[in-house]
N, C-alpha and C. Protein backbone atom coordinates (compact mmCIF):
# COMPACT_ATOMS: atom_id res chain seq x y z
N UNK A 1 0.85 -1.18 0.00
CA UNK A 1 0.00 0.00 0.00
C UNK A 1 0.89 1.23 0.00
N UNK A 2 0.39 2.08 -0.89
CA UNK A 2 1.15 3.37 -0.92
C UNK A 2 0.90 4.47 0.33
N UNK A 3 2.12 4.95 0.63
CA UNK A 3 2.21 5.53 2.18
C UNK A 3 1.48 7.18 1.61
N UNK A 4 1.37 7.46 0.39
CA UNK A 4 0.38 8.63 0.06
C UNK A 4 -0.67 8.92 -0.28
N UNK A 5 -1.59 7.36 -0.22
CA UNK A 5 -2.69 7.09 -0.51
C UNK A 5 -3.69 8.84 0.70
N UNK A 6 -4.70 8.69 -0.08
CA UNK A 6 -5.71 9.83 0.82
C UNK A 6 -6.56 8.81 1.45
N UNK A 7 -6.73 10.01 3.00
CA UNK A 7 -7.34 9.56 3.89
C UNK A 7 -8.96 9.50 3.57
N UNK A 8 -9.88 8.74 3.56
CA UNK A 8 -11.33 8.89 3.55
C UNK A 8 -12.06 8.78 4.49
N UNK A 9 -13.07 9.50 5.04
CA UNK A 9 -13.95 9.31 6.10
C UNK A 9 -15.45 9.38 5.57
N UNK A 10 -15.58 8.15 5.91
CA UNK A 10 -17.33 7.57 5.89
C UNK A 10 -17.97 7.67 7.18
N UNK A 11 -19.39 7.73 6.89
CA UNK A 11 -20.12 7.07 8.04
C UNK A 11 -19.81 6.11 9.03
N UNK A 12 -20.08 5.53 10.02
CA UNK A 12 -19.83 4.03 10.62
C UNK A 12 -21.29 3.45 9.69
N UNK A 13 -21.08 2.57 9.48
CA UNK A 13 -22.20 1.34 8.74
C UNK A 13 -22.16 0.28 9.81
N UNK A 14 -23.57 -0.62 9.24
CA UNK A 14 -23.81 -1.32 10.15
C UNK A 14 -22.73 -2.62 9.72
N UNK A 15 -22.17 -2.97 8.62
CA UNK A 15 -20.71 -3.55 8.32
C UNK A 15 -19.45 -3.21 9.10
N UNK A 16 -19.55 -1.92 9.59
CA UNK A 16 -18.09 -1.75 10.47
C UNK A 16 -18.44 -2.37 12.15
N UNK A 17 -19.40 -2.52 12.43
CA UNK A 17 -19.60 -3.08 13.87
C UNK A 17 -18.84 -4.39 14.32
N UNK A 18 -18.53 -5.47 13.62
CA UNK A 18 -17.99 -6.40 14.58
C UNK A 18 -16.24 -5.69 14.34
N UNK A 19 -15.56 -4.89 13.47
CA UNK A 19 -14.97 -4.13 13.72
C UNK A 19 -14.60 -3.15 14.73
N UNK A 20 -15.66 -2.49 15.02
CA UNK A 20 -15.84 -1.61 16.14
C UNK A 20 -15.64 -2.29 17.68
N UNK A 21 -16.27 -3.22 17.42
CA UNK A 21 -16.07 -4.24 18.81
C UNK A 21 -15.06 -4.85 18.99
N UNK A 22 -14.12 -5.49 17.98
CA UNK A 22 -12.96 -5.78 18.12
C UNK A 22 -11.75 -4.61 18.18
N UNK A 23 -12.19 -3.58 17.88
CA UNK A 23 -11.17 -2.35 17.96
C UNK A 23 -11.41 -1.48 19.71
N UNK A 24 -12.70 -1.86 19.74
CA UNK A 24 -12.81 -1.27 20.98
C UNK A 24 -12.18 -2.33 22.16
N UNK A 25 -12.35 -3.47 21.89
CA UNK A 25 -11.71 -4.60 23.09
C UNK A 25 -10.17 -4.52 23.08
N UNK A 26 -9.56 -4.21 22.03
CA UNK A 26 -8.09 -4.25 21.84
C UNK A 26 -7.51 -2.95 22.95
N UNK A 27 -8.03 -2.20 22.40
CA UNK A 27 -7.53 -0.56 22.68
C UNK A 27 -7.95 -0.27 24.16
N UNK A 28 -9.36 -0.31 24.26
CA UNK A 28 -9.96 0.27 25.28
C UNK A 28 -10.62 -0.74 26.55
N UNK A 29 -10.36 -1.82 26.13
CA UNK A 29 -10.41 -3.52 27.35
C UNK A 29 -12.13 -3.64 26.96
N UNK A 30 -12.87 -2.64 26.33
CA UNK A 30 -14.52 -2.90 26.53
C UNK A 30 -15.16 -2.41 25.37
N UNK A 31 -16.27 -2.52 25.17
CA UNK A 31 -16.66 -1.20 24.10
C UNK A 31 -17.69 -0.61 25.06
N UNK A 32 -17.58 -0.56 26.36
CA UNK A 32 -18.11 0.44 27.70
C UNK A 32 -16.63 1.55 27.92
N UNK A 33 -17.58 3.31 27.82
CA UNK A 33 -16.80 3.76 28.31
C UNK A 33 -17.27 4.80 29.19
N UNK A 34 -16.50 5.28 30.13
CA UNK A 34 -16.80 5.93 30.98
C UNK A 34 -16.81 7.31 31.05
N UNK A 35 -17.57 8.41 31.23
CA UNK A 35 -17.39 9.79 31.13
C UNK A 35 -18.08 9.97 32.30
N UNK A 36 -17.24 11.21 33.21
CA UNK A 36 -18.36 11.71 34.12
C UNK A 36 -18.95 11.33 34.66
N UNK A 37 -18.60 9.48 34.79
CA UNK A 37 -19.38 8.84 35.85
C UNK A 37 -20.80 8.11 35.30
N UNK A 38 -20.61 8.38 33.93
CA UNK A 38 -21.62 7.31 33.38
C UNK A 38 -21.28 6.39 32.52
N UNK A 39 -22.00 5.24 31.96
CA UNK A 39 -21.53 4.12 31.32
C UNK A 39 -22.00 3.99 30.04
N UNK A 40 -21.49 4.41 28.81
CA UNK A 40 -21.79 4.19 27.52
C UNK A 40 -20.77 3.12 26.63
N UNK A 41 -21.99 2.28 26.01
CA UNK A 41 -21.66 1.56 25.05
C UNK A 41 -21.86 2.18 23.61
N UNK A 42 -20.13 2.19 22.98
CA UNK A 42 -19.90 2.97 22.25
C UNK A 42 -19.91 2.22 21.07
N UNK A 43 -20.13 0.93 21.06
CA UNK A 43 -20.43 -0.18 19.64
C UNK A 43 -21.86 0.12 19.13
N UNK A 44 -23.07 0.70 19.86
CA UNK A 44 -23.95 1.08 18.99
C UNK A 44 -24.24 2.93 18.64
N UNK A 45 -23.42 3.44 18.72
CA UNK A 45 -22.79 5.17 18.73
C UNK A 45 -22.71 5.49 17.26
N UNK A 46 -23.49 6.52 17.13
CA UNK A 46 -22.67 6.80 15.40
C UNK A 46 -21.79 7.36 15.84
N UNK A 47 -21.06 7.29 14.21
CA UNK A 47 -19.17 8.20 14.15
C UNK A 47 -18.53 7.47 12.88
N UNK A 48 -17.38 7.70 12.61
CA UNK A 48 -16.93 8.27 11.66
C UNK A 48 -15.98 7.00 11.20
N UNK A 49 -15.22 6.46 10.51
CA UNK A 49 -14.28 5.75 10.23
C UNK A 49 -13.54 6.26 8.65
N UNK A 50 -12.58 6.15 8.98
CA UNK A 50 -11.44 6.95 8.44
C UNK A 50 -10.28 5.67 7.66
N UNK A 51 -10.93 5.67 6.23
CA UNK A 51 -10.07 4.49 5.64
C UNK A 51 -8.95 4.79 4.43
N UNK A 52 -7.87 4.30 4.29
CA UNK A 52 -7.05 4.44 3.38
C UNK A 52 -6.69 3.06 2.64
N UNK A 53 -6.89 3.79 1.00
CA UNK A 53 -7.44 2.90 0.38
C UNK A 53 -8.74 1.34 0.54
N UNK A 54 -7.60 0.32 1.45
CA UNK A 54 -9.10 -0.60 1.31
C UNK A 54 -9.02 -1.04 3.12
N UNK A 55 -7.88 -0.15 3.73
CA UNK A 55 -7.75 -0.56 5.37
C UNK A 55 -8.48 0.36 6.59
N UNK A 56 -9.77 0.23 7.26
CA UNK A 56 -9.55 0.94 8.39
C UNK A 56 -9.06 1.26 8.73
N UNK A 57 -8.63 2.76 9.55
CA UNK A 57 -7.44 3.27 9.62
C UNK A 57 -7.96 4.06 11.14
N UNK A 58 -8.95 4.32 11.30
CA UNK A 58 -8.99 5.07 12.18
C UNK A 58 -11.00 4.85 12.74
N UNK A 59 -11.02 5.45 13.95
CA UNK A 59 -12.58 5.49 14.38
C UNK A 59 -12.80 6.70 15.21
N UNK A 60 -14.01 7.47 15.15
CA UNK A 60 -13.84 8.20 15.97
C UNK A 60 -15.83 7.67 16.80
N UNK A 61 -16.11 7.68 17.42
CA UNK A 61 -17.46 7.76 17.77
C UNK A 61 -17.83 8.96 18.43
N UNK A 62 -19.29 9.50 18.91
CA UNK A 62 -19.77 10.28 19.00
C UNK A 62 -21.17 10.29 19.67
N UNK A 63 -21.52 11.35 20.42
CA UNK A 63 -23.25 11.03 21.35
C UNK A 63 -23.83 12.72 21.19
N UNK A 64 -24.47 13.05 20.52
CA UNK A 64 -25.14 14.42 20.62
C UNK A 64 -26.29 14.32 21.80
N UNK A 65 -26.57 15.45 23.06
CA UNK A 65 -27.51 15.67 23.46
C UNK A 65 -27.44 17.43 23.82
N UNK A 66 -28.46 17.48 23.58
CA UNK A 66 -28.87 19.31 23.47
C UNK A 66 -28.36 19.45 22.35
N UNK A 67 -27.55 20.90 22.47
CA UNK A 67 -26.63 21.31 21.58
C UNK A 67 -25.01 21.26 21.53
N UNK A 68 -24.94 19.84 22.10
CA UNK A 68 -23.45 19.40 22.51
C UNK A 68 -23.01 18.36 21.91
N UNK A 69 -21.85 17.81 21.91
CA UNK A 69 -21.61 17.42 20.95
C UNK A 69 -20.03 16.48 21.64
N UNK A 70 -20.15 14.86 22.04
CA UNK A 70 -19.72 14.24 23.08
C UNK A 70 -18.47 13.80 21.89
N UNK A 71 -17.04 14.02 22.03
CA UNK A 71 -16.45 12.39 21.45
C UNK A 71 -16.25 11.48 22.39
N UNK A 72 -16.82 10.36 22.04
CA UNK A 72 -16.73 9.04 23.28
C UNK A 72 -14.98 8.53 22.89
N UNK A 73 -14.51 8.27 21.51
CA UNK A 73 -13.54 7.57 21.56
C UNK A 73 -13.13 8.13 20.06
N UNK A 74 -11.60 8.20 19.86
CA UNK A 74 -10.81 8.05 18.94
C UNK A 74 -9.90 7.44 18.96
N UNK A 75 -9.53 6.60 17.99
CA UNK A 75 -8.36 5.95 17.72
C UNK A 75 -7.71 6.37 16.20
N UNK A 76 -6.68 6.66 16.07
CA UNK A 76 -6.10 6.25 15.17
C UNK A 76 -4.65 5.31 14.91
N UNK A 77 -4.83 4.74 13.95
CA UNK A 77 -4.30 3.22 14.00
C UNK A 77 -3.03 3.73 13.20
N UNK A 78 -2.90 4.62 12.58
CA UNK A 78 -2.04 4.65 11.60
C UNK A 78 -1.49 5.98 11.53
N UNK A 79 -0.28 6.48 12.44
CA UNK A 79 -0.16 8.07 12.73
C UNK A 79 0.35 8.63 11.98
N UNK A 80 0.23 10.54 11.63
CA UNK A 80 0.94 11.25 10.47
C UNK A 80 0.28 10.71 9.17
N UNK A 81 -0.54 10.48 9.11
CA UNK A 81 -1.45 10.58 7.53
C UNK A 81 -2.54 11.80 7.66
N UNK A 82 -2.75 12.01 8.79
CA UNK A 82 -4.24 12.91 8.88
C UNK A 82 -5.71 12.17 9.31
N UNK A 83 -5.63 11.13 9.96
CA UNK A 83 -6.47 10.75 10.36
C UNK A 83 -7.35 10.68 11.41
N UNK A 84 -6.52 11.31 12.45
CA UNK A 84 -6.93 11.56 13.25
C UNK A 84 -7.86 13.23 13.23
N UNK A 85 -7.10 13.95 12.38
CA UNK A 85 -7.48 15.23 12.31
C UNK A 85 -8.77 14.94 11.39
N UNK A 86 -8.76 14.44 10.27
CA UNK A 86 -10.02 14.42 9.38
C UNK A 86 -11.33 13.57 10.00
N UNK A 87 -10.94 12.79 11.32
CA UNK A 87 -12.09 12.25 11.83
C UNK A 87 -12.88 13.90 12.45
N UNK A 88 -12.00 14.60 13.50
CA UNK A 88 -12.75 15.62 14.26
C UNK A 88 -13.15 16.40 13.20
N UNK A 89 -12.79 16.51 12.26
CA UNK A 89 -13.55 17.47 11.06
C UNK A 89 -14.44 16.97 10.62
N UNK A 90 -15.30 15.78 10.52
CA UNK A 90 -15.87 15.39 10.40
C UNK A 90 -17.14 15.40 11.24
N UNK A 91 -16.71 15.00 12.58
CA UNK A 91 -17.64 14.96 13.98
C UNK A 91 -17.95 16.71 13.87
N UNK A 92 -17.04 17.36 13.87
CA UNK A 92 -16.91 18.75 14.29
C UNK A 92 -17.97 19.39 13.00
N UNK A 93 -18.28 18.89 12.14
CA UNK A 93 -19.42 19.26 10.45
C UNK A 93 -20.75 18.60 11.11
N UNK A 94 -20.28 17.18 11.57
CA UNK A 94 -21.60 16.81 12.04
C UNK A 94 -22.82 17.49 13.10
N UNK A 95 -21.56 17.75 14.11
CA UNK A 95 -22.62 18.20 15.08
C UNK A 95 -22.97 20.22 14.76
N UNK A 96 -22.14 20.90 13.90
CA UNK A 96 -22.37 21.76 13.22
C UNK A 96 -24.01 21.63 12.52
N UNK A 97 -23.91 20.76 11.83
CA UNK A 97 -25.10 20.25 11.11
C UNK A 97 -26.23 20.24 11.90
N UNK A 98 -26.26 19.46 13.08
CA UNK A 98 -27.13 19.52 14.06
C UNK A 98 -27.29 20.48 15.10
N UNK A 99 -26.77 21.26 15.18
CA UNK A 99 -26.89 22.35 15.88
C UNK A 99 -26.14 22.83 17.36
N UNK A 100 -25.37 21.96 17.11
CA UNK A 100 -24.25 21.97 18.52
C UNK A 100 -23.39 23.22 18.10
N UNK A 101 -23.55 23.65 19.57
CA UNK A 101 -22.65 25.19 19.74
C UNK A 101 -21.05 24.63 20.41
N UNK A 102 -20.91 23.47 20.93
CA UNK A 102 -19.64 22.68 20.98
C UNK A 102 -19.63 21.84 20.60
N UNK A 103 -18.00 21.22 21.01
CA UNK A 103 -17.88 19.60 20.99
C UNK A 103 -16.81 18.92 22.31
N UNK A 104 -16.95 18.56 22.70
CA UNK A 104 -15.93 18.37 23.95
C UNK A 104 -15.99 16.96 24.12
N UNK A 105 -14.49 16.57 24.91
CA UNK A 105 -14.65 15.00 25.14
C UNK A 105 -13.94 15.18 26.46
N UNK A 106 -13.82 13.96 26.97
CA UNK A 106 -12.45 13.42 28.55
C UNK A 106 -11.58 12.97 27.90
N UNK A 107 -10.65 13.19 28.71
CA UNK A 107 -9.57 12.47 28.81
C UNK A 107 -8.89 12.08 29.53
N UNK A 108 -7.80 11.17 30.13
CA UNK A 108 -7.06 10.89 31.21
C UNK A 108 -6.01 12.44 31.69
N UNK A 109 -5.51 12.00 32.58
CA UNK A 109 -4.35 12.71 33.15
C UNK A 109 -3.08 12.07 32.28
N UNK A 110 -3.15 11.27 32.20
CA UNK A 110 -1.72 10.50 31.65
C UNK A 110 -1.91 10.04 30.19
N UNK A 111 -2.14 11.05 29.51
CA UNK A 111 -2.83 11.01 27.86
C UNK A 111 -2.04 12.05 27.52
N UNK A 112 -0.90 12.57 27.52
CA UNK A 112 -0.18 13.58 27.11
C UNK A 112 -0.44 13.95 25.72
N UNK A 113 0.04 12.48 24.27
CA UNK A 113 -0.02 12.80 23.45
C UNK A 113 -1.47 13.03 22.91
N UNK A 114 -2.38 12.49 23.41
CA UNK A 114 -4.03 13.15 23.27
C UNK A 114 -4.14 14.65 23.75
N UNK A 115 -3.57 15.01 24.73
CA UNK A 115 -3.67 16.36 24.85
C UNK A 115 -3.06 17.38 24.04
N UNK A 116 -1.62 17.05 23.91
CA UNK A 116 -1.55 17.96 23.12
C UNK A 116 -1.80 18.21 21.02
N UNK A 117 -2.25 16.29 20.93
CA UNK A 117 -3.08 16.62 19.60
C UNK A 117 -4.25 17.44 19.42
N UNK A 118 -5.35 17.41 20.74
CA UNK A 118 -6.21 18.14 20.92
C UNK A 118 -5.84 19.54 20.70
N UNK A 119 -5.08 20.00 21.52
CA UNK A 119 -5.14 21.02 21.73
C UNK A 119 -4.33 22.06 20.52
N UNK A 120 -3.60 21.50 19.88
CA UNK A 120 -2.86 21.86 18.58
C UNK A 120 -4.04 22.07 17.48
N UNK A 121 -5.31 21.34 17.77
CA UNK A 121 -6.61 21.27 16.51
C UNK A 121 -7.59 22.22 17.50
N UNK A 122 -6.66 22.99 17.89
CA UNK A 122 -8.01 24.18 18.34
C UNK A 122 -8.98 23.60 19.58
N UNK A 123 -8.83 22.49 20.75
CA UNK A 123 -9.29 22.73 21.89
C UNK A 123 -8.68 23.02 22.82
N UNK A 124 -9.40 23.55 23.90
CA UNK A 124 -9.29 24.37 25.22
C UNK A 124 -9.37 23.10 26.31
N UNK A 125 -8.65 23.07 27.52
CA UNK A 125 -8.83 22.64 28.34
C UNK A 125 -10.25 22.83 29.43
N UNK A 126 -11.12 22.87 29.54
CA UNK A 126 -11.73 23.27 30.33
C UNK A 126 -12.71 23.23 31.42
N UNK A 127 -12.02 21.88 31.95
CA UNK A 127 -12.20 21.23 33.48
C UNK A 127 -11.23 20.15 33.58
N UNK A 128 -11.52 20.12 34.59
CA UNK A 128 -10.46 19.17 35.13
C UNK A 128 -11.45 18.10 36.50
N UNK A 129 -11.37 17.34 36.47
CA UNK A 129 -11.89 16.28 37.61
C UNK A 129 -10.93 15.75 37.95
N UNK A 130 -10.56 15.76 39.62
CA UNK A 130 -9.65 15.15 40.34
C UNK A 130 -10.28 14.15 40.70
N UNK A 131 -9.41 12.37 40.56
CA UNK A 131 -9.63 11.44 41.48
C UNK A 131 -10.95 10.54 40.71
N UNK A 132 -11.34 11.31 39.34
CA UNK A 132 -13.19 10.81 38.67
C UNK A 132 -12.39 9.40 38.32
N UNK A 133 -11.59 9.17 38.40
CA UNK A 133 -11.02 7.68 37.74
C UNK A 133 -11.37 6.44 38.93
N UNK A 134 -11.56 6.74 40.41
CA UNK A 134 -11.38 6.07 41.53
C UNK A 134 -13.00 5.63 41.48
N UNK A 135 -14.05 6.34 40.54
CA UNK A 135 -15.50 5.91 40.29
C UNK A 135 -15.44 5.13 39.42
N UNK A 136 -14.96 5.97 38.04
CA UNK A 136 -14.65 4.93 36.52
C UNK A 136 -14.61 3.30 36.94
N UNK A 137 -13.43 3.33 37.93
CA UNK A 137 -13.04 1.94 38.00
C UNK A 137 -14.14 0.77 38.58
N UNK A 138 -15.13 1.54 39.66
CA UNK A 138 -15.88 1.18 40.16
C UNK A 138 -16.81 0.13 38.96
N UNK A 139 -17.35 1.61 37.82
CA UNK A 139 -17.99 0.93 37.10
C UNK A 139 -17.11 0.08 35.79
N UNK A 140 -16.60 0.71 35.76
CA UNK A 140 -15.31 -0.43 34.32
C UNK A 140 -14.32 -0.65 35.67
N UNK A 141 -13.81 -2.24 36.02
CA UNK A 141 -12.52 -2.58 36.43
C UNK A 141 -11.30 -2.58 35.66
N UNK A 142 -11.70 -2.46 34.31
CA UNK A 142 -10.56 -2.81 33.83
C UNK A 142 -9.41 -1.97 33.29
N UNK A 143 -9.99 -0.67 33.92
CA UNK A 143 -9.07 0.58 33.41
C UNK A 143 -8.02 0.47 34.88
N UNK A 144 -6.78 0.97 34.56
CA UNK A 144 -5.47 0.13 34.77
C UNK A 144 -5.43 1.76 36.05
N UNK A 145 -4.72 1.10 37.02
CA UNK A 145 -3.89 2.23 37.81
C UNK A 145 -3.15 2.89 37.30
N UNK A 146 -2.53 2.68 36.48
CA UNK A 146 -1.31 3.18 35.62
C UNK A 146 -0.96 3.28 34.60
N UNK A 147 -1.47 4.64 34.27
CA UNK A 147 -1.36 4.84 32.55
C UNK A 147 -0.20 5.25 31.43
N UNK A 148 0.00 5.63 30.84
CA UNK A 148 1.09 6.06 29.75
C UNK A 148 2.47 6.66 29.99
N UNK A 149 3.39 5.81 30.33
CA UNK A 149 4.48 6.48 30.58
C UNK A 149 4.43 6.47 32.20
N UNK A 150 3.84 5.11 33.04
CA UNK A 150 4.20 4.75 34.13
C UNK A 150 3.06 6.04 35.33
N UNK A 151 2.13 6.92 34.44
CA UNK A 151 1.84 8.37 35.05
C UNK A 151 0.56 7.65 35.90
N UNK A 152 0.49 7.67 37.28
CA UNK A 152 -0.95 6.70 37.59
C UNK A 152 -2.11 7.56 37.31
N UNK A 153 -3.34 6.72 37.01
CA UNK A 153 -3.89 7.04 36.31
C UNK A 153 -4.84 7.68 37.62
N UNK A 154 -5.52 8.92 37.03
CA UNK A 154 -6.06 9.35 38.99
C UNK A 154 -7.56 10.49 37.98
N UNK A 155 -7.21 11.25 36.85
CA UNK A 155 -8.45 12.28 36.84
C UNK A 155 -8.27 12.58 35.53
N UNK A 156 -9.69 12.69 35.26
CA UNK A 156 -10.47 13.18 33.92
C UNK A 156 -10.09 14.62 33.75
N UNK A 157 -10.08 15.02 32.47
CA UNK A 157 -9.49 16.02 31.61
C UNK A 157 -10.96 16.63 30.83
N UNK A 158 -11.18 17.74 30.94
CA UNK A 158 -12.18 18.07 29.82
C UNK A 158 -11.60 18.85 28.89
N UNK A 159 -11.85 18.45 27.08
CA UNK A 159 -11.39 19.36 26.31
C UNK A 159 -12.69 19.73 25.49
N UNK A 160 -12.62 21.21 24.97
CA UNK A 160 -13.76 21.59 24.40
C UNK A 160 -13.51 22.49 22.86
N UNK A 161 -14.40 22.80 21.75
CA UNK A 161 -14.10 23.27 21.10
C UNK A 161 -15.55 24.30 20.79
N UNK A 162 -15.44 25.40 20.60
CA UNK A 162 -16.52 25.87 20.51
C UNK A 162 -16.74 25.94 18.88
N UNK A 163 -18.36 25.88 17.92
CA UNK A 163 -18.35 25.51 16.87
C UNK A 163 -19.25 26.36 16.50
């Protein structure tokens, strides 16, 4: 496969789901994730998938309520093509479309390189939850004491983008 192939982003289809579930068990131990202390299953979520040429390459999912505009999860599988960026442009048109005045997601404390991809694509930090991980675990066990680069894993991150 050519390393200059263009990135494409589709819909999720109901064909990318046992995908989704196997991408979510790899990455994330569940396709349950936790925000704020609640429990969403993100295998039946619309969002976005991001393919080059004939390979999945990337996922982003997504939950609109009001005029807000949730990312539950991104991955990208394949870094420095733009995939990661052309998923939030995507989510970020969508909930445009629908009428969201943001878009904001969580994140860990020990997610460095998520933070500062975020924040390089135009979001703001803007909360912080100390210790929301010591609930998370309650309801998901399987998120780890100790996240990326040995950093223990202890509080949720809010990033936001206004749209």
């Amino acid at each position: 496969m050519s390393g200059s192939q263009a990135v494409i982003i589709r819909p999720l289809g109901d064909a990318d789901r046992d995908w989704v579930l196997q991408l979510m068990q790899e990455h994330w131990g569940s396709v349950r994730v936790i925000t704020r202390g609640v429990v969403y299953d993100v295998s039946a979520m619309p969002g976005f998938v991001a393919w080059r040429g004939d390979e999945r390459i990337g996922l982003l999912t997504y939950r609109i309520a009001g005029d807000e505009c949730e990312i539950m999860s991104l991955n990208s599988l394949v870094e420095g093509v733009g995939a990661g960026s052309a998923l939030l442009a995507a989510v970020q048109e969508a909930a445009r479309a629908t009428g969201c005045r943001r878009v904001w997601l969580i994140t860990t404390n020990d997610n460095l390189h998520a933070l500062g991809f975020y924040q390089r694509r135009g979001y703001h930090l803007s909360a912080l939850y100390p210790n929301a991980l010591e609930r998370s675990r309650q309801l998901k066990p399987q998120i780890p004491l100790v996240g990326f680069g040995g950093i223990p894993l202890r509080d949720e991150i809010e990033l936001e983008i206004l749209i």
